[in-house]
PDB file of N, CA and C in Angstrom:
ATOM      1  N   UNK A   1     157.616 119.201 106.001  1.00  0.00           N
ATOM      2  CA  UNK A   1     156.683 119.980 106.788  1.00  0.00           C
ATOM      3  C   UNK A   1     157.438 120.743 107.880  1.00  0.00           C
ATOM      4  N   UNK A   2     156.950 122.046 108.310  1.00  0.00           N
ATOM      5  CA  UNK A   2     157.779 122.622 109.221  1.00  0.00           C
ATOM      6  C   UNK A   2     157.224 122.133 110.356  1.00  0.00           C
ATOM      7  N   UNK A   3     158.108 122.671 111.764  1.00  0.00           N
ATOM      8  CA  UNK A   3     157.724 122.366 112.780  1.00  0.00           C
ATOM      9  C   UNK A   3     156.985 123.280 113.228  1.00  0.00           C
ATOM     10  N   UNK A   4     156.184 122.903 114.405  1.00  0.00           N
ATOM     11  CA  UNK A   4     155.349 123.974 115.019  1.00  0.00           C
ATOM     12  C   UNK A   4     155.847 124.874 115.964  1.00  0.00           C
ATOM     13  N   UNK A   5     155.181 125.613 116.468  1.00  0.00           N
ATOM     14  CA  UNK A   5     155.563 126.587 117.650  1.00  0.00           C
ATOM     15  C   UNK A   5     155.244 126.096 118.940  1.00  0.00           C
ATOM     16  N   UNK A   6     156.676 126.180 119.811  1.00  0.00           N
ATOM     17  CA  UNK A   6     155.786 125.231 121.074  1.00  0.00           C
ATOM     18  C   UNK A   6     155.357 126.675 121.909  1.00  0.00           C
ATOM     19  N   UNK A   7     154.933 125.776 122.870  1.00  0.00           N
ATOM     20  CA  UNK A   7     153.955 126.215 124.023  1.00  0.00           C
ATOM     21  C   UNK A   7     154.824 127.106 124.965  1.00  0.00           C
ATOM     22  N   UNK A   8     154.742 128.581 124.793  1.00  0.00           N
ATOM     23  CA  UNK A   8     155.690 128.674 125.979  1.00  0.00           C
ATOM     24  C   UNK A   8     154.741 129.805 127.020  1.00  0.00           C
ATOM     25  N   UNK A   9     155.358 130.277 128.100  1.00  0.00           N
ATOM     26  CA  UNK A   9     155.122 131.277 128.937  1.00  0.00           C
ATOM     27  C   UNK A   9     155.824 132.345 129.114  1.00  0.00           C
ATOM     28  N   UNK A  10     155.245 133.181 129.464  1.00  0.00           N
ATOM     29  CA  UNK A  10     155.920 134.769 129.798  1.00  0.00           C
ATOM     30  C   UNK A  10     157.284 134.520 130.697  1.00  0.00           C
ATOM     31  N   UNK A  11     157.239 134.029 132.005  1.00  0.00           N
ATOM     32  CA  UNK A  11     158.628 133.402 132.736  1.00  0.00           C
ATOM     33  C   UNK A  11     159.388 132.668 132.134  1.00  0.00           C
ATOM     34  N   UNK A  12     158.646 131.699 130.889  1.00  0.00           N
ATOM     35  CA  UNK A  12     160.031 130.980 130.299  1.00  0.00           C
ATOM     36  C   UNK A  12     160.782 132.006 129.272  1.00  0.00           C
ATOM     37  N   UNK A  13     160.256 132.415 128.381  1.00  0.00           N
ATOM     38  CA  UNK A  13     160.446 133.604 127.642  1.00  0.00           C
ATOM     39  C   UNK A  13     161.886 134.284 128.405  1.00  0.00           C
ATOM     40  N   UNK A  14     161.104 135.310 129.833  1.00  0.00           N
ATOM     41  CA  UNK A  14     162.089 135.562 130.147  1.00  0.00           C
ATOM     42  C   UNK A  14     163.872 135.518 130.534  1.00  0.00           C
ATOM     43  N   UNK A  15     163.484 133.898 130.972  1.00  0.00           N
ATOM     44  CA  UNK A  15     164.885 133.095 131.148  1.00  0.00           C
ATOM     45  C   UNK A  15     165.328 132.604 130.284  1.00  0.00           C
ATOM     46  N   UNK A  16     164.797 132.647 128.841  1.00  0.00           N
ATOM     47  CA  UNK A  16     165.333 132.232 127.797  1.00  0.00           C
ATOM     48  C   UNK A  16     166.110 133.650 127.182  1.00  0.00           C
ATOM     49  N   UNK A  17     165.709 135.096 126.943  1.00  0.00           N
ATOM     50  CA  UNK A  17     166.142 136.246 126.885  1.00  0.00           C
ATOM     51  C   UNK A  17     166.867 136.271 127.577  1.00  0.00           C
ATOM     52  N   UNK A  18     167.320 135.562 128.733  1.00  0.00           N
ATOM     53  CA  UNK A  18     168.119 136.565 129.985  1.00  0.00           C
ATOM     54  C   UNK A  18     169.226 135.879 129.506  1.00  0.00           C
ATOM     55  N   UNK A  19     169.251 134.405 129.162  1.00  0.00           N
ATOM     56  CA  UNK A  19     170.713 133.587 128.197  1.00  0.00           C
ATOM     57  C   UNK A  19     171.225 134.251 126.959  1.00  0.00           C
ATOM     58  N   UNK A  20     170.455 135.285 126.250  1.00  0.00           N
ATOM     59  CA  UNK A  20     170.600 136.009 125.543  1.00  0.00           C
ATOM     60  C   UNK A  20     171.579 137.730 125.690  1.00  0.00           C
ATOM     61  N   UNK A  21     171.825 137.546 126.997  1.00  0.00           N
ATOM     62  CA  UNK A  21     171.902 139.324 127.586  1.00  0.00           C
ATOM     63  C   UNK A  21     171.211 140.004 127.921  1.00  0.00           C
ATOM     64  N   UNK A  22     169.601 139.484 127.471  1.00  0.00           N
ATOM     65  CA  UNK A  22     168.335 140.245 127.999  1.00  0.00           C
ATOM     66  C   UNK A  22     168.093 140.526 129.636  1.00  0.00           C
ATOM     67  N   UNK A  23     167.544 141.537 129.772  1.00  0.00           N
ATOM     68  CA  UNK A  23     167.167 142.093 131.229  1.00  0.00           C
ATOM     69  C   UNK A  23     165.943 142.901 131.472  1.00  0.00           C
ATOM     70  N   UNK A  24     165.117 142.331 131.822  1.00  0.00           N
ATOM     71  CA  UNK A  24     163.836 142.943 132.402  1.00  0.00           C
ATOM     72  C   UNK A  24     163.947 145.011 133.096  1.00  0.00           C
ATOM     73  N   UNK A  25     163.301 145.443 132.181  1.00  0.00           N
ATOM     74  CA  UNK A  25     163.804 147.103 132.564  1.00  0.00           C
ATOM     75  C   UNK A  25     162.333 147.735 133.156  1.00  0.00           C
ATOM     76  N   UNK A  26     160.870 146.857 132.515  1.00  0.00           N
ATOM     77  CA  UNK A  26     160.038 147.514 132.770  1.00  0.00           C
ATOM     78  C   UNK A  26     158.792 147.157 132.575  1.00  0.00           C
ATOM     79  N   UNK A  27     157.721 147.093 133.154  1.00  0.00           N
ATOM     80  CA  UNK A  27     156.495 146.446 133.190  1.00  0.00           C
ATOM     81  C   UNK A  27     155.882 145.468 134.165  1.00  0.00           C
ATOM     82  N   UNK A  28     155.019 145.201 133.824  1.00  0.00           N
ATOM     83  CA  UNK A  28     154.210 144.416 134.250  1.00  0.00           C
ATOM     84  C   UNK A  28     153.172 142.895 133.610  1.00  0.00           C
ATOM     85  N   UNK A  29     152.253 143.767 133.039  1.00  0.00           N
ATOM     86  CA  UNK A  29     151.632 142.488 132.047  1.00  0.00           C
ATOM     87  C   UNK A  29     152.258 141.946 131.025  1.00  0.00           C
ATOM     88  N   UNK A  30     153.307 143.360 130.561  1.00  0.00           N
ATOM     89  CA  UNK A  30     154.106 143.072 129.301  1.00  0.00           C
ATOM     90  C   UNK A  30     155.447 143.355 129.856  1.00  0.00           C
ATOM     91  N   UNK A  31     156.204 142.947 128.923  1.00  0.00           N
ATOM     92  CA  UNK A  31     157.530 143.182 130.147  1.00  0.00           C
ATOM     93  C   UNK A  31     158.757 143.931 128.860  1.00  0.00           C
ATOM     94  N   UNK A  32     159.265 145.010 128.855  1.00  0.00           N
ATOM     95  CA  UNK A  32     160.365 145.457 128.280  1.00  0.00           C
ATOM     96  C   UNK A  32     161.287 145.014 128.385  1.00  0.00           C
ATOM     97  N   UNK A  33     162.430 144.036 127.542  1.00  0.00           N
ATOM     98  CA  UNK A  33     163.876 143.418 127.949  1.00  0.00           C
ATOM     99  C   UNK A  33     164.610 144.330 126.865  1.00  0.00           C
ATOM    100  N   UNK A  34     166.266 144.560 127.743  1.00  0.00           N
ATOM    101  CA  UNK A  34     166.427 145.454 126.890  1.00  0.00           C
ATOM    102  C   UNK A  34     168.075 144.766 127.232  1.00  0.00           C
ATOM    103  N   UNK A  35     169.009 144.672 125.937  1.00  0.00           N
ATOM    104  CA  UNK A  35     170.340 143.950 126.065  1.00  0.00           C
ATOM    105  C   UNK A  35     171.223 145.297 125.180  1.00  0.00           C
ATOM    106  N   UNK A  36     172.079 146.014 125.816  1.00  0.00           N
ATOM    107  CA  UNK A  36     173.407 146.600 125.090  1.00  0.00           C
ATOM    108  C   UNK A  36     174.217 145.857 124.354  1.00  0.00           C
ATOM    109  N   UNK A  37     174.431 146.082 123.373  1.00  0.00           N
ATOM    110  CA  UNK A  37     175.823 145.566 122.286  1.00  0.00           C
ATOM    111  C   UNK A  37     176.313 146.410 122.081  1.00  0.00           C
ATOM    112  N   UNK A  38     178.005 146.284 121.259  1.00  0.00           N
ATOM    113  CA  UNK A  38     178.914 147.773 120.963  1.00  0.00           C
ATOM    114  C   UNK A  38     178.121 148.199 119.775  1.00  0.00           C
ATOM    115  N   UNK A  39     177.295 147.507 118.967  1.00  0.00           N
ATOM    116  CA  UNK A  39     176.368 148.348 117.961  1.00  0.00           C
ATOM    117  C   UNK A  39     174.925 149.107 118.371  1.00  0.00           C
ATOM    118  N   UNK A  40     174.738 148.760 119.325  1.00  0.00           N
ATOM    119  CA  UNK A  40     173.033 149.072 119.942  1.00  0.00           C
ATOM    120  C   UNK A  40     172.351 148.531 121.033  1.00  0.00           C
ATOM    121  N   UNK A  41     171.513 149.320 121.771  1.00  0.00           N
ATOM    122  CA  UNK A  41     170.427 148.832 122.168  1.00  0.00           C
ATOM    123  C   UNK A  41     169.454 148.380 121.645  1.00  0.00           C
ATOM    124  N   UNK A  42     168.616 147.114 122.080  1.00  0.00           N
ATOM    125  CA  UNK A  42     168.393 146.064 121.479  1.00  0.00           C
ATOM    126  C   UNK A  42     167.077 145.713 122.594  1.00  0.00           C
ATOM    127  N   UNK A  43     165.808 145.705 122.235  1.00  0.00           N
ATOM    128  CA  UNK A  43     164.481 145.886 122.797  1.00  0.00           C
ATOM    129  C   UNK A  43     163.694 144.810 122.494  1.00  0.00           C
ATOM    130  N   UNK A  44     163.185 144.137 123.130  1.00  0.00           N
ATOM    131  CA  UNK A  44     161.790 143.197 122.831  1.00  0.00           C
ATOM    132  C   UNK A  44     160.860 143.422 123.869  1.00  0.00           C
ATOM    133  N   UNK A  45     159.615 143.451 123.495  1.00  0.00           N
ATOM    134  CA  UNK A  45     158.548 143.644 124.726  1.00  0.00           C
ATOM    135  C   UNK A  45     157.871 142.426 124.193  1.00  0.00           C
ATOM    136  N   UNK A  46     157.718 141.674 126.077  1.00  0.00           N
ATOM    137  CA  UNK A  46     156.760 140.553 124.887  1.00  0.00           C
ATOM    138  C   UNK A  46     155.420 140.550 126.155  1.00  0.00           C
ATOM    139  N   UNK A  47     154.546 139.546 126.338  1.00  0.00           N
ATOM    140  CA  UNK A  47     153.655 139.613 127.260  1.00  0.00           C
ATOM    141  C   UNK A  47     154.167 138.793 128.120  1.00  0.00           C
ATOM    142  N   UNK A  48     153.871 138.700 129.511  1.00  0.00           N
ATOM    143  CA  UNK A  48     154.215 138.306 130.876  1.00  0.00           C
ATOM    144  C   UNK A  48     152.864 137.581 131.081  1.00  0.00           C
ATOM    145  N   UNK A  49     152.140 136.682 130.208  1.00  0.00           N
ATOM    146  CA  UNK A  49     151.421 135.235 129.960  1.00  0.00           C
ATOM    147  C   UNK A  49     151.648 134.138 130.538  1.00  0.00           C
ATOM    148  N   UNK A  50     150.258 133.226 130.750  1.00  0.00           N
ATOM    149  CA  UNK A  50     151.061 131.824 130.968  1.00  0.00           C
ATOM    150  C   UNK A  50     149.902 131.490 130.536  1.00  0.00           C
ATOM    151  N   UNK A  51     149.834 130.266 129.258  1.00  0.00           N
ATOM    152  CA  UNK A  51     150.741 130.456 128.368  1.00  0.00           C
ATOM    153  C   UNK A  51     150.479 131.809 127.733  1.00  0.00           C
ATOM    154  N   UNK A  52     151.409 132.424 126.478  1.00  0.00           N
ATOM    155  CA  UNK A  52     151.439 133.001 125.681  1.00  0.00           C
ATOM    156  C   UNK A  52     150.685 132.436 124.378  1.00  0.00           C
ATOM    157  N   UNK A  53     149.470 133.782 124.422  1.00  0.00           N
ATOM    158  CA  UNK A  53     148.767 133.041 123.078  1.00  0.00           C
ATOM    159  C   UNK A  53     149.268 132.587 121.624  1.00  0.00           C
ATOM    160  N   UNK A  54     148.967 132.076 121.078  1.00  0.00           N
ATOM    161  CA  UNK A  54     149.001 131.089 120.180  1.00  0.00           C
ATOM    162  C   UNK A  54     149.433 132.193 118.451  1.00  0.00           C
ATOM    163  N   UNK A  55     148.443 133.362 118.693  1.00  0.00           N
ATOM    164  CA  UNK A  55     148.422 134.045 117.926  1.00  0.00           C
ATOM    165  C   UNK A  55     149.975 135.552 117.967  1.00  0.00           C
ATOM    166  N   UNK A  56     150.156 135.361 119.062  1.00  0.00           N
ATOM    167  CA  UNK A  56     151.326 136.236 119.577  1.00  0.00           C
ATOM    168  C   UNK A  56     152.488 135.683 119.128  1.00  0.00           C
ATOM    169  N   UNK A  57     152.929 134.308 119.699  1.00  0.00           N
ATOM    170  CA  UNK A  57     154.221 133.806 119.261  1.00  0.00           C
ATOM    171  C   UNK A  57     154.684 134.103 117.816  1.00  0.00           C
ATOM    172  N   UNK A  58     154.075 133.877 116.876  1.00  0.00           N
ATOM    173  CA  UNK A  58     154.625 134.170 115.891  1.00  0.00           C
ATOM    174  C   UNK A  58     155.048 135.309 115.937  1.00  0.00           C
ATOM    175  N   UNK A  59     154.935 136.260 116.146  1.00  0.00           N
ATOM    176  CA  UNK A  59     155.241 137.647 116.145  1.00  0.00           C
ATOM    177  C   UNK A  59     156.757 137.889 116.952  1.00  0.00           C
ATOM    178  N   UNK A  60     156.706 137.339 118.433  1.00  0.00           N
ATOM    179  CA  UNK A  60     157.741 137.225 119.444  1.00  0.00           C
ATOM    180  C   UNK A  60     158.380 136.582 118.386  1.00  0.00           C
ATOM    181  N   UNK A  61     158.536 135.559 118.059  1.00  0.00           N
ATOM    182  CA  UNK A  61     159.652 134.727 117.175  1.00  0.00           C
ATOM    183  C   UNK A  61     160.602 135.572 116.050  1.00  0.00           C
ATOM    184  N   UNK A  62     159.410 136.655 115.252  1.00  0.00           N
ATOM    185  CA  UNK A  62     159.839 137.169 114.080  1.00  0.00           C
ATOM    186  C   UNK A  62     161.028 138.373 114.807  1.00  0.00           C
ATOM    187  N   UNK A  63     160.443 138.730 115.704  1.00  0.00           N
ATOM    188  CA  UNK A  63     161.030 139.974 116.446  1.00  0.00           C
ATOM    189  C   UNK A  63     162.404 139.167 116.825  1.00  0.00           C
ATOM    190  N   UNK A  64     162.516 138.167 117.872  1.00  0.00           N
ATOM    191  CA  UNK A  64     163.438 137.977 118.161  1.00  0.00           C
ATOM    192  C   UNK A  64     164.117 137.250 117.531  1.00  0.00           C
ATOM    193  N   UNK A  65     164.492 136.868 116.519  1.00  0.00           N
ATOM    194  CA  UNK A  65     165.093 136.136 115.655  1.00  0.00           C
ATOM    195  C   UNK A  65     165.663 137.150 114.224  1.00  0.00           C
ATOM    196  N   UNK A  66     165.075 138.334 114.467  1.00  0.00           N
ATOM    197  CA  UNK A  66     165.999 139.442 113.810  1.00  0.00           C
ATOM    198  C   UNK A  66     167.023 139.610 114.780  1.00  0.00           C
ATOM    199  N   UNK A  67     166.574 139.658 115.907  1.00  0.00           N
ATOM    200  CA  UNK A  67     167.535 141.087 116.657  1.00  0.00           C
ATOM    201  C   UNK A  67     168.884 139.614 117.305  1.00  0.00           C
ATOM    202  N   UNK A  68     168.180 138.259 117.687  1.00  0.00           N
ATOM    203  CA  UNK A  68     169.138 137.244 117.831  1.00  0.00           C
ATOM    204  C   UNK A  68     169.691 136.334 116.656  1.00  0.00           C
ATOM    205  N   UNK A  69     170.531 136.637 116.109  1.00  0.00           N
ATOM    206  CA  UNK A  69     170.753 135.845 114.849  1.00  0.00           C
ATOM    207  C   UNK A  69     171.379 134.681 115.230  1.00  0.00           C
ATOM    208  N   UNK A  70     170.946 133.323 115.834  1.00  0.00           N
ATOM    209  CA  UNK A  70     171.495 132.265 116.194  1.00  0.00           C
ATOM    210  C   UNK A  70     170.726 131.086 115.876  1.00  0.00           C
ATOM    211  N   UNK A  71     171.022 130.196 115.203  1.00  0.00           N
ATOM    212  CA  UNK A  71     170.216 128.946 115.229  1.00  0.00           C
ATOM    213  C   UNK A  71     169.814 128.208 116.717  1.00  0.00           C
ATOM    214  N   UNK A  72     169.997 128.619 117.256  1.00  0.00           N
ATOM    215  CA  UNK A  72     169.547 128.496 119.100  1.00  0.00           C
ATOM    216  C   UNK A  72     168.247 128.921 119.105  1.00  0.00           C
ATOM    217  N   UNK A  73     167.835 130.275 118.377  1.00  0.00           N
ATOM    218  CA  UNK A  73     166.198 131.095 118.817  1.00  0.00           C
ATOM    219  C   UNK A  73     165.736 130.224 118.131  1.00  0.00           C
ATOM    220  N   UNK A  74     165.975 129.187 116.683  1.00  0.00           N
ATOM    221  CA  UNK A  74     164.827 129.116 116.256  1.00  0.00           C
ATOM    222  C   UNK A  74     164.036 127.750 117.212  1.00  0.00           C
ATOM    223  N   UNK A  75     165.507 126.893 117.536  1.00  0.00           N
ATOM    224  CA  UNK A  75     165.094 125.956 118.456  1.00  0.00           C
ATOM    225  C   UNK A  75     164.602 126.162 119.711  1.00  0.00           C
ATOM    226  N   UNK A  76     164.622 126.976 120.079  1.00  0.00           N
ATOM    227  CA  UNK A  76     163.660 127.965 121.512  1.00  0.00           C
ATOM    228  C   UNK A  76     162.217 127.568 120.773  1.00  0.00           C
ATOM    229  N   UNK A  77     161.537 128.151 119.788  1.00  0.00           N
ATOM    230  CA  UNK A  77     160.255 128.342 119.422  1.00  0.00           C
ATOM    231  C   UNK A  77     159.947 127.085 118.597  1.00  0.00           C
ATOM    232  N   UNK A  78     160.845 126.009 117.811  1.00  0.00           N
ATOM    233  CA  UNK A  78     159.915 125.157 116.877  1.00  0.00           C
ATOM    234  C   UNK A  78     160.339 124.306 117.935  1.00  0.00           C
ATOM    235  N   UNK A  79     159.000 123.562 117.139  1.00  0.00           N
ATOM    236  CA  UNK A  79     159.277 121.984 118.171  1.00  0.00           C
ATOM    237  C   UNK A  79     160.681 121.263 117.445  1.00  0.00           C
ATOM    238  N   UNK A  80     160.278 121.095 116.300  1.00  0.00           N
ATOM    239  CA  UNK A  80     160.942 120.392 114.856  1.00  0.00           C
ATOM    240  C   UNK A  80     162.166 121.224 114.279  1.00  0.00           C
ATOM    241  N   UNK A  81     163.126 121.934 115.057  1.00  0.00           N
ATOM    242  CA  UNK A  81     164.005 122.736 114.124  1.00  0.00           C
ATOM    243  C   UNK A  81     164.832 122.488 112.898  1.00  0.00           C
ATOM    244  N   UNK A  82     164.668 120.752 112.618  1.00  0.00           N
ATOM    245  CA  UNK A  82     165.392 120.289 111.778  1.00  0.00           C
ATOM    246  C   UNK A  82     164.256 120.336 110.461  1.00  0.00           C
ATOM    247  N   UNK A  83     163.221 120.652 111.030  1.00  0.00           N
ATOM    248  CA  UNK A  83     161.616 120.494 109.594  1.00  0.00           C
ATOM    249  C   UNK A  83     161.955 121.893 109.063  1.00  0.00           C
ATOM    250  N   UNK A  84     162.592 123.354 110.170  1.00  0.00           N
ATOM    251  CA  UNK A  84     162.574 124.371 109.514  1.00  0.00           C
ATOM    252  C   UNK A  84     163.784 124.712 108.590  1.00  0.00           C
ATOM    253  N   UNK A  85     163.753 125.770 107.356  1.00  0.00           N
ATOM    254  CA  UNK A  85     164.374 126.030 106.615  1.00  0.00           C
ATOM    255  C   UNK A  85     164.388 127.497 106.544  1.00  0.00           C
ATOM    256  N   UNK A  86     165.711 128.250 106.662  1.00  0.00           N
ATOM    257  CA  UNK A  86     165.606 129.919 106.406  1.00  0.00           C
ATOM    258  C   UNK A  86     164.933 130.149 105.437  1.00  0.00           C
ATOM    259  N   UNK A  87     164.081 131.206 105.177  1.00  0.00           N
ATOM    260  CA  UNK A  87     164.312 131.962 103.594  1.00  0.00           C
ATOM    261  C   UNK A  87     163.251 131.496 102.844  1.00  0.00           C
TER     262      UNK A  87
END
């Protein structure tokens, strides 16, 4: 069985992006983070929530787990990262 999605907030979010290179460029309710690499600029907007609905995360996850390719994001979002499987 996979694991679930935990519970997070817009401020944790953020400080979890900012370990990433992420940096807050713009907003308010929603917040633009935006990280340079020598291949690209590199964008996530997510909502500035507490918590972040239930129906959103999945989405934040899919987004950032393209653009972060690390077995670190997925353990950010599942509870269970050892229940999940790529692919």
């Amino acid at each position: 069985m996979r694991g679930g999605l935990k519970v997070l907030t817009g401020e944790a979010l953020v400080a979890i992006f900012h370990r990433f290179g992420f940096v807050v460029i713009d907003g308010s309710k929603h917040l633009k983070l935006r990280r340079t690499t020598p291949a690209d600029d590199e964008t996530l907007v997510i909502p500035y929530h507490d918590p972040i609905a239930k129906d959103t995360l999945p989405a934040i996850f899919s987004q950032a787990s393209i653009i972060i390719r690390s077995p670190s994001c997925v353990r950010i979002f599942i509870t269970s990262s050892s229940a999940w499987r790529s692919g």
